[in-house]
Protein backbone atom coordinates (compact mmCIF):
# COMPACT_ATOMS: atom_id res chain seq x y z
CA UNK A 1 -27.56 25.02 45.80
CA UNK A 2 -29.78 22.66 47.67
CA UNK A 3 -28.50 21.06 50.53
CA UNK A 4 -30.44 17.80 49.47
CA UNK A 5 -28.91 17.31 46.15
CA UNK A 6 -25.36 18.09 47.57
CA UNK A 7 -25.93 15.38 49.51
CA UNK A 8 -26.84 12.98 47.69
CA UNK A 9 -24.36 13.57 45.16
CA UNK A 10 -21.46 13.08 48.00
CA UNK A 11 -23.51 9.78 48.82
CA UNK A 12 -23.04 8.17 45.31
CA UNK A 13 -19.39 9.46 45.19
CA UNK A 14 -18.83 7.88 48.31
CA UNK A 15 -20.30 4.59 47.22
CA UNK A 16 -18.85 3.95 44.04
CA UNK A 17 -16.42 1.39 44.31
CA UNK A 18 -12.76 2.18 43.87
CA UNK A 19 -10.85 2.06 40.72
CA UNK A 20 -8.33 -0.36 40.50
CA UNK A 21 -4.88 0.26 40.33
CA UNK A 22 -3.34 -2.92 39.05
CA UNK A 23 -3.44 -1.94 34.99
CA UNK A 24 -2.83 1.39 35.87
CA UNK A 25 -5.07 4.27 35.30
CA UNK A 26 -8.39 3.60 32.79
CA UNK A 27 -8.36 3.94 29.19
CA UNK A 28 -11.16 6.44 28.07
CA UNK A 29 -13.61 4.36 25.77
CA UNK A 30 -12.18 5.83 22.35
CA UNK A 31 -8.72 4.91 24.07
CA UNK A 32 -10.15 1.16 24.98
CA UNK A 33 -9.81 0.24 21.37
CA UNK A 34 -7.06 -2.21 19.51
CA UNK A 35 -5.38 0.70 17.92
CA UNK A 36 -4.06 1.79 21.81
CA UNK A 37 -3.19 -2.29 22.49
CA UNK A 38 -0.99 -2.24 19.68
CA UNK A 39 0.56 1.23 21.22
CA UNK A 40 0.56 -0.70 24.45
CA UNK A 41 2.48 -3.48 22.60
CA UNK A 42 5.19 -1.45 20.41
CA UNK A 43 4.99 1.99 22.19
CA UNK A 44 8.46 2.45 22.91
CA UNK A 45 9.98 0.38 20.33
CA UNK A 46 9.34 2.04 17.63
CA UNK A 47 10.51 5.23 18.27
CA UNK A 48 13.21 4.82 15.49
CA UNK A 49 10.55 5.09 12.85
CA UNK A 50 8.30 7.79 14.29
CA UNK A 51 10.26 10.48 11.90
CA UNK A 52 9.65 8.08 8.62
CA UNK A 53 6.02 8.97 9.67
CA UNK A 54 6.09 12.62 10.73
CA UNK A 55 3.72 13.56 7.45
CA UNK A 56 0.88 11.76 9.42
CA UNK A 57 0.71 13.92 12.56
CA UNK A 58 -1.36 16.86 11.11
CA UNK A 59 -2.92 14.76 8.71
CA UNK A 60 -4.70 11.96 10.90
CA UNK A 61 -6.89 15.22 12.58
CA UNK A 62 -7.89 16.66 9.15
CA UNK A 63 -8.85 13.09 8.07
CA UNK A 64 -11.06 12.64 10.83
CA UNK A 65 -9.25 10.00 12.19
CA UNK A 66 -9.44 10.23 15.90
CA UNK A 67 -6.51 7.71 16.75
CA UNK A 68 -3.45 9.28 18.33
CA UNK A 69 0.01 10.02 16.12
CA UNK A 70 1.62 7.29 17.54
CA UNK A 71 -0.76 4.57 17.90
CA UNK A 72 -1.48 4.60 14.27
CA UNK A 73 2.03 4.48 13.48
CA UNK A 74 2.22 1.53 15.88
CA UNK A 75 -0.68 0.09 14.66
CA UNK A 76 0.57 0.50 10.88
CA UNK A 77 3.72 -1.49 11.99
CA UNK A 78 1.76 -3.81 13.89
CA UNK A 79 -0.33 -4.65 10.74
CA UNK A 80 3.12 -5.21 8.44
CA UNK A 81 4.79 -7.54 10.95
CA UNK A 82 1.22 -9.52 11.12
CA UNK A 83 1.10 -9.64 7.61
CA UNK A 84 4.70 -10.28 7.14
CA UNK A 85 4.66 -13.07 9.01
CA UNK A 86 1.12 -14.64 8.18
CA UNK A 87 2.07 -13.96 4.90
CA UNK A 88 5.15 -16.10 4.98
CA UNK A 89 3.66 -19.19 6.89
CA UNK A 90 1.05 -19.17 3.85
CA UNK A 91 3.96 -18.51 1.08
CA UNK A 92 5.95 -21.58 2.50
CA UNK A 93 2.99 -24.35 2.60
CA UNK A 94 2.48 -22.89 -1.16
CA UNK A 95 5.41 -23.30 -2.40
CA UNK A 96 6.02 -26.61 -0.99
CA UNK A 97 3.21 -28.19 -2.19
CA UNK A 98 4.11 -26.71 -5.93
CA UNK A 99 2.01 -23.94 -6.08
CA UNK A 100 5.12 -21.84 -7.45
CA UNK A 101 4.63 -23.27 -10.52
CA UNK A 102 1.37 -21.94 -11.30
CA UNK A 103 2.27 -17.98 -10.26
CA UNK A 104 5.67 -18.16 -11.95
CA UNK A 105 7.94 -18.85 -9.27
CA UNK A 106 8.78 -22.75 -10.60
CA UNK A 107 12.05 -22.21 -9.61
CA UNK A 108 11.56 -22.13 -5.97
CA UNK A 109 10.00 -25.57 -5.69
CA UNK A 110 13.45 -27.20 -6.58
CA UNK A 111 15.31 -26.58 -3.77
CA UNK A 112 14.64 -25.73 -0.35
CA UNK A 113 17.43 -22.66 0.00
CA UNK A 114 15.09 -20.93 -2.99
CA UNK A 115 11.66 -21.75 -1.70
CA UNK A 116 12.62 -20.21 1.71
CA UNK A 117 14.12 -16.77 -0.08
CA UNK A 118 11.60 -16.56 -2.28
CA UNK A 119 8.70 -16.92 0.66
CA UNK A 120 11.06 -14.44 2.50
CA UNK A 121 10.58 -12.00 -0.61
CA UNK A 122 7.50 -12.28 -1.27
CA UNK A 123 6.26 -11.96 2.33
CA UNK A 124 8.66 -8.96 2.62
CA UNK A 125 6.83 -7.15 -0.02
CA UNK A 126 3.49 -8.08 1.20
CA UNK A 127 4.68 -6.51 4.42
CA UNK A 128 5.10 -3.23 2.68
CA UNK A 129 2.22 -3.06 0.95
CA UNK A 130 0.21 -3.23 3.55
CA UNK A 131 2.11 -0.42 5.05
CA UNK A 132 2.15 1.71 2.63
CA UNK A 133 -1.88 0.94 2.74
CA UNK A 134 -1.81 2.39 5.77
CA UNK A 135 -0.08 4.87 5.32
CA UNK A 136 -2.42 6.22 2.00
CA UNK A 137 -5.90 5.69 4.36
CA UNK A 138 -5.46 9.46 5.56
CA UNK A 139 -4.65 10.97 2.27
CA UNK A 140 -7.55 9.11 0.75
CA UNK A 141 -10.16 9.77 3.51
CA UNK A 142 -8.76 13.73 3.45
CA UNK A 143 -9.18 14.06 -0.17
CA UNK A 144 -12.83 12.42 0.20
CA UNK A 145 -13.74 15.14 2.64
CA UNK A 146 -12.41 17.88 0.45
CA UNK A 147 -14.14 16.60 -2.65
CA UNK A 148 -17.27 16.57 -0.43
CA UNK A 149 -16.92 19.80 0.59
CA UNK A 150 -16.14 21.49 -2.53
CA UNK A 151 -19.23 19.67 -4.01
CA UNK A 152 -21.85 20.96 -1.73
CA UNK A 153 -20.18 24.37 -1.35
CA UNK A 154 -22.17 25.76 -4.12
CA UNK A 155 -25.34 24.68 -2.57
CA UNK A 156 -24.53 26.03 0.66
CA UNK A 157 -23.54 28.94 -0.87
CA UNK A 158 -26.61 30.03 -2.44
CA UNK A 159 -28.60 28.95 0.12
CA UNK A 160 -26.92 31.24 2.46
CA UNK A 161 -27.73 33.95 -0.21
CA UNK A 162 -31.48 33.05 0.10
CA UNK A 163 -31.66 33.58 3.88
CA UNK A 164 -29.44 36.74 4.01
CA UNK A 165 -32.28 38.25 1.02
CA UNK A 166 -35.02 36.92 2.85
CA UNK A 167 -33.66 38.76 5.90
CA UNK A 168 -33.37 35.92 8.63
């Protein structure tokens, strides 16, 4: 080891400035993403529906989804109680203005009690859709990548075959 080097490697440690401590420690960057703010958000609250979820632990790896367990279950929630609630803002200006008429739902433009159970509904089952979105992205992206696979096998295969004949 050269003394010089050594040196000047203490030197820059030295002179780097000092991490604050106020957040707490530093997010690696594939941490420093809004999947982990949404973990930061709902972490501990929604440890009540981690075992609804418990398919997803093996299956977020194998997808190639490098998001943590838990943050994508918090970000899933997240997502529904965004829609949810976007969702229902949007369903009640429709339906107020008489747009229930034209999808079907005439009925809830007639009184107020209706309009606001229908919204409530309708923005209830937009909620779970978009969970249940979520919740189908692994699946989907794992049966891509086994599709993949299976379709370039064959070429692998026989190229392997090539090589190990040609003696390399």
């Amino acid at each position: 080891l050269h003394m010089g080097d050594y040196r000047a490697r203490l030197r820059r440690f030295f002179e780097q400035p000092e991490r604050r401590k106020k957040g707490g420690p530093e997010l690696p960057p594939e941490k420093d993403r809004f999947t982990y703010f949404t973990y930061a958000l709902l972490g501990r609250k929604i440890g009540k529906a981690l075992p609804f979820f418990k398919s997803l632990k093996g299956i977020l790896s194998l997808a190639g989804i490098k998001v943590g367990y838990k943050a994508y279950v918090s970000l899933m929630i997240f997502a529904s109680m965004l829609g949810t609630a976007i969702s229902f803002a949007v369903l009640i200006l429709l339906l107020s203005i008489g747009f229930g008429n034209a999808i079907g739902f005439g009925f809830a433009t007639s009184n107020f009690v209706f309009l606001f159970l229908t919204a409530l509904f309708l923005s209830f089952l937009t909620g779970m859709v978009i969970l249940g979105v979520f919740y189908m992205i692994p699946f989907m992206r794992l049966g891509s990548r086994r599709q993949r696979l299976e379709q370039f096998l064959p070429f692998t295969s026989s190229y392997m075959t090539v090589l190990a004949s040609a003696g390399v």
